[in-house]
Protein backbone atom coordinates (compact mmCIF):
# COMPACT_ATOMS: atom_id res chain seq x y z
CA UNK A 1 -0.12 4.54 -8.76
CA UNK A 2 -2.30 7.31 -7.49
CA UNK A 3 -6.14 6.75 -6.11
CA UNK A 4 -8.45 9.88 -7.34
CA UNK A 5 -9.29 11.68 -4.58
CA UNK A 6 -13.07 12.96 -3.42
CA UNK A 7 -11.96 16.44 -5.20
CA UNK A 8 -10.84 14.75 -8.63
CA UNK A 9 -7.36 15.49 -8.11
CA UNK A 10 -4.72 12.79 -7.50
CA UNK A 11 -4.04 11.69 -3.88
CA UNK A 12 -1.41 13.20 -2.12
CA UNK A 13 -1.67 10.97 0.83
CA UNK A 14 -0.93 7.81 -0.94
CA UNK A 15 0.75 6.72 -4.09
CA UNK A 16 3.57 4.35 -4.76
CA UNK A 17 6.28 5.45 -7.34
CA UNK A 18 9.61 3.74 -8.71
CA UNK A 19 13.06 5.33 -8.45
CA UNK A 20 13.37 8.11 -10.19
CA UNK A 21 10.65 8.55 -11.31
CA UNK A 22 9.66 12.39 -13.29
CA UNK A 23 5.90 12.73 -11.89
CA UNK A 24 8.08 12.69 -7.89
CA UNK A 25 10.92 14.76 -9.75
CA UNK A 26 7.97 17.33 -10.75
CA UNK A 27 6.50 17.00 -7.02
CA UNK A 28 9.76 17.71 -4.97
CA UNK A 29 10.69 20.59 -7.80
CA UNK A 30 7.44 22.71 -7.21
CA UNK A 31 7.44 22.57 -3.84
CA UNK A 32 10.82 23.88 -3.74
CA UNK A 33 9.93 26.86 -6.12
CA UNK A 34 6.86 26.98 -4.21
CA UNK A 35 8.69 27.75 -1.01
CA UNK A 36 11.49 30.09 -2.13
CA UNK A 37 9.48 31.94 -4.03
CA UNK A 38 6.83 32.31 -0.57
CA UNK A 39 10.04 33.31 1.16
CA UNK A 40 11.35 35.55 -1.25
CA UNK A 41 8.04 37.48 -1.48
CA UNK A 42 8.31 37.33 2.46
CA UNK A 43 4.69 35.84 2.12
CA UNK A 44 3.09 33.23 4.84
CA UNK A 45 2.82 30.12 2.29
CA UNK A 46 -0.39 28.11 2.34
CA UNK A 47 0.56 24.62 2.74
CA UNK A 48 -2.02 22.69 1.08
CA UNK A 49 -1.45 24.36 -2.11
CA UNK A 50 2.81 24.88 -1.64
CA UNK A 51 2.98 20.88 -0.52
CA UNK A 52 0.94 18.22 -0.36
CA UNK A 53 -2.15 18.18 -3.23
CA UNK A 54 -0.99 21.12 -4.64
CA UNK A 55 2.57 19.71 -5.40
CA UNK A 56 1.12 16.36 -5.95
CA UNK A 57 -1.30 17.93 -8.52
CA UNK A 58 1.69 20.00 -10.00
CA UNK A 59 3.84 16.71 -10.39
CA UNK A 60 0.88 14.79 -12.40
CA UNK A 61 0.38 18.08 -14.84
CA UNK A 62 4.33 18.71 -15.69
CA UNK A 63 4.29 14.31 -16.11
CA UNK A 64 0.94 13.83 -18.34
CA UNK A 65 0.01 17.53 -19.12
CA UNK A 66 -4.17 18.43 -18.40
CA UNK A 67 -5.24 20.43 -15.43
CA UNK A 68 -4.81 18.08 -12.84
CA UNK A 69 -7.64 16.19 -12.48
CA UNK A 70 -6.91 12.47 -14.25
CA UNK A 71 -9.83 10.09 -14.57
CA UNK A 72 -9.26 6.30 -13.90
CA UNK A 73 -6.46 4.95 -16.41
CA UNK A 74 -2.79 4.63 -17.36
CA UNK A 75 -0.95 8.11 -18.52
CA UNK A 76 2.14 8.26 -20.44
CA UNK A 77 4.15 10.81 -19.33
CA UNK A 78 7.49 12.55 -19.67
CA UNK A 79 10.39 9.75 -20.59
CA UNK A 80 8.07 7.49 -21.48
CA UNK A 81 7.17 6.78 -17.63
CA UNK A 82 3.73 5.94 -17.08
CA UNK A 83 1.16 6.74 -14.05
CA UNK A 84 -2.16 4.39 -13.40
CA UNK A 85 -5.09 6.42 -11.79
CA UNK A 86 -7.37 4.46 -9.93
CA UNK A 87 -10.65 4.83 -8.68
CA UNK A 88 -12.82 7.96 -8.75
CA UNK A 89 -14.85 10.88 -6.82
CA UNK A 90 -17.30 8.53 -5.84
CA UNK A 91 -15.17 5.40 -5.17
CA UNK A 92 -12.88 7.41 -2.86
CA UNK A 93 -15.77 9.36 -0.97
CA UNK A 94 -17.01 5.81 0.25
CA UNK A 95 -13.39 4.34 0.62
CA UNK A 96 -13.50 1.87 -1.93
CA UNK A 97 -9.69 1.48 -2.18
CA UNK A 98 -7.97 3.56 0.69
CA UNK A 99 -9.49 4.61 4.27
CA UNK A 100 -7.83 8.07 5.29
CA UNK A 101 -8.84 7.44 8.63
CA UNK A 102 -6.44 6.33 11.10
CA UNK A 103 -6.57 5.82 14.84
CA UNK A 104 -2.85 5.00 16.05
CA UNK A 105 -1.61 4.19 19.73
CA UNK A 106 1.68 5.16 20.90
CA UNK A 107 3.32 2.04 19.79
CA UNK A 108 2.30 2.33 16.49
CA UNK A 109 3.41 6.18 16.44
CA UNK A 110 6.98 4.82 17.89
CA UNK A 111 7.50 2.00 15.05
CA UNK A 112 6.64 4.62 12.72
CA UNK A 113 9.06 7.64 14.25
CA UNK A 114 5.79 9.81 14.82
CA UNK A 115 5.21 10.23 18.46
CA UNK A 116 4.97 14.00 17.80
CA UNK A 117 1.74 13.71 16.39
CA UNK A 118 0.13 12.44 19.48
CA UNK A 119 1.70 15.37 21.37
CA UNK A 120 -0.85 17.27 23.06
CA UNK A 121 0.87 20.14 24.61
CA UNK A 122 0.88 24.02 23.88
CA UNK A 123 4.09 24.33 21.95
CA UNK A 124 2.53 21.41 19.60
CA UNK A 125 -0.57 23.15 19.01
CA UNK A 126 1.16 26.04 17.95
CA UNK A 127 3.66 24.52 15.78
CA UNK A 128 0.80 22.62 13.83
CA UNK A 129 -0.29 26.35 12.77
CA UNK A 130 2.96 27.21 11.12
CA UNK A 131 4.57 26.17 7.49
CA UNK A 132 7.42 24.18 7.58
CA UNK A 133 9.61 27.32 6.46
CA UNK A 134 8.65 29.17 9.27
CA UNK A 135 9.54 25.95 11.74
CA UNK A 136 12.19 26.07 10.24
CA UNK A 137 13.40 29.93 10.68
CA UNK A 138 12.21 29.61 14.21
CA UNK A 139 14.32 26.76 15.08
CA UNK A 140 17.05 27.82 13.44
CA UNK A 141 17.13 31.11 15.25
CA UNK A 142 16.75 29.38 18.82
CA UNK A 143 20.09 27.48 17.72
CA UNK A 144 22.42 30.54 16.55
């Protein structure tokens, strides 16, 4: 289950999926390519289009074929495994089905294992400006 999103393409930040499924197969697989292939060109990646909607958008063309952008419906994809697309540009602009806003205290950060999103400091700041690969390189090297 996937909402459209304001751009047409499928939501990234919210869909619900059954084991195994191929569209989340198709998902996890480009972003993987996406990032070796980022590192291997020794290229900064840009995230929205290496995770997130891009990968998202990725997963839903390998699954149903098109471009990417799936109006309202059911989809049968690869194996016979189906996808329902719900709502539209419109519907999602005026949060018909799923408000991306959200305003969270430190007790609902905590239940959730996300306190480092409320972090505020320097360090934070600067991390939020990096890909995950590169967190992950930096850390890394602060370890060996």
């Amino acid at each position: 289950l996937f909402e459209v999103e304001r751009g047409g393409f499928p939501s990234q930040y919210f869909y619900a999926t059954s084991p195994h499924h191929p569209v989340t197969y198709f998902m996890v697989s480009a972003t993987i390519e996406r990032l070796i292939t980022m590192f291997i060109l020794n290229r900064s990646p840009t995230i929205p289009k290496i995770t997130g909607p891009g990968a998202c958008k990725t997963g839903i063309i390998c699954h149903i074929g098109g471009v990417g952008y799936p109006q309202e419906g059911k989809y049968s994809g690869y194996a016979n495994r189906n996808i329902t697309m719900i709502g539209s540009r419109k519907s999602a602009k005026f949060k018909k089905y799923i408000g991306r806003s959200f305003a969270a205290d430190q007790e609902d950060m905590s239940k959730m294992n996300q306190t480092h999103y409320l972090a505020k400091d320097a360090a934070m700041n600067m991390i939020m400006g990096q890909s995950c690969l590169s967190e992950i390189n930096r850390t890394i090297s602060q370890v060996v």
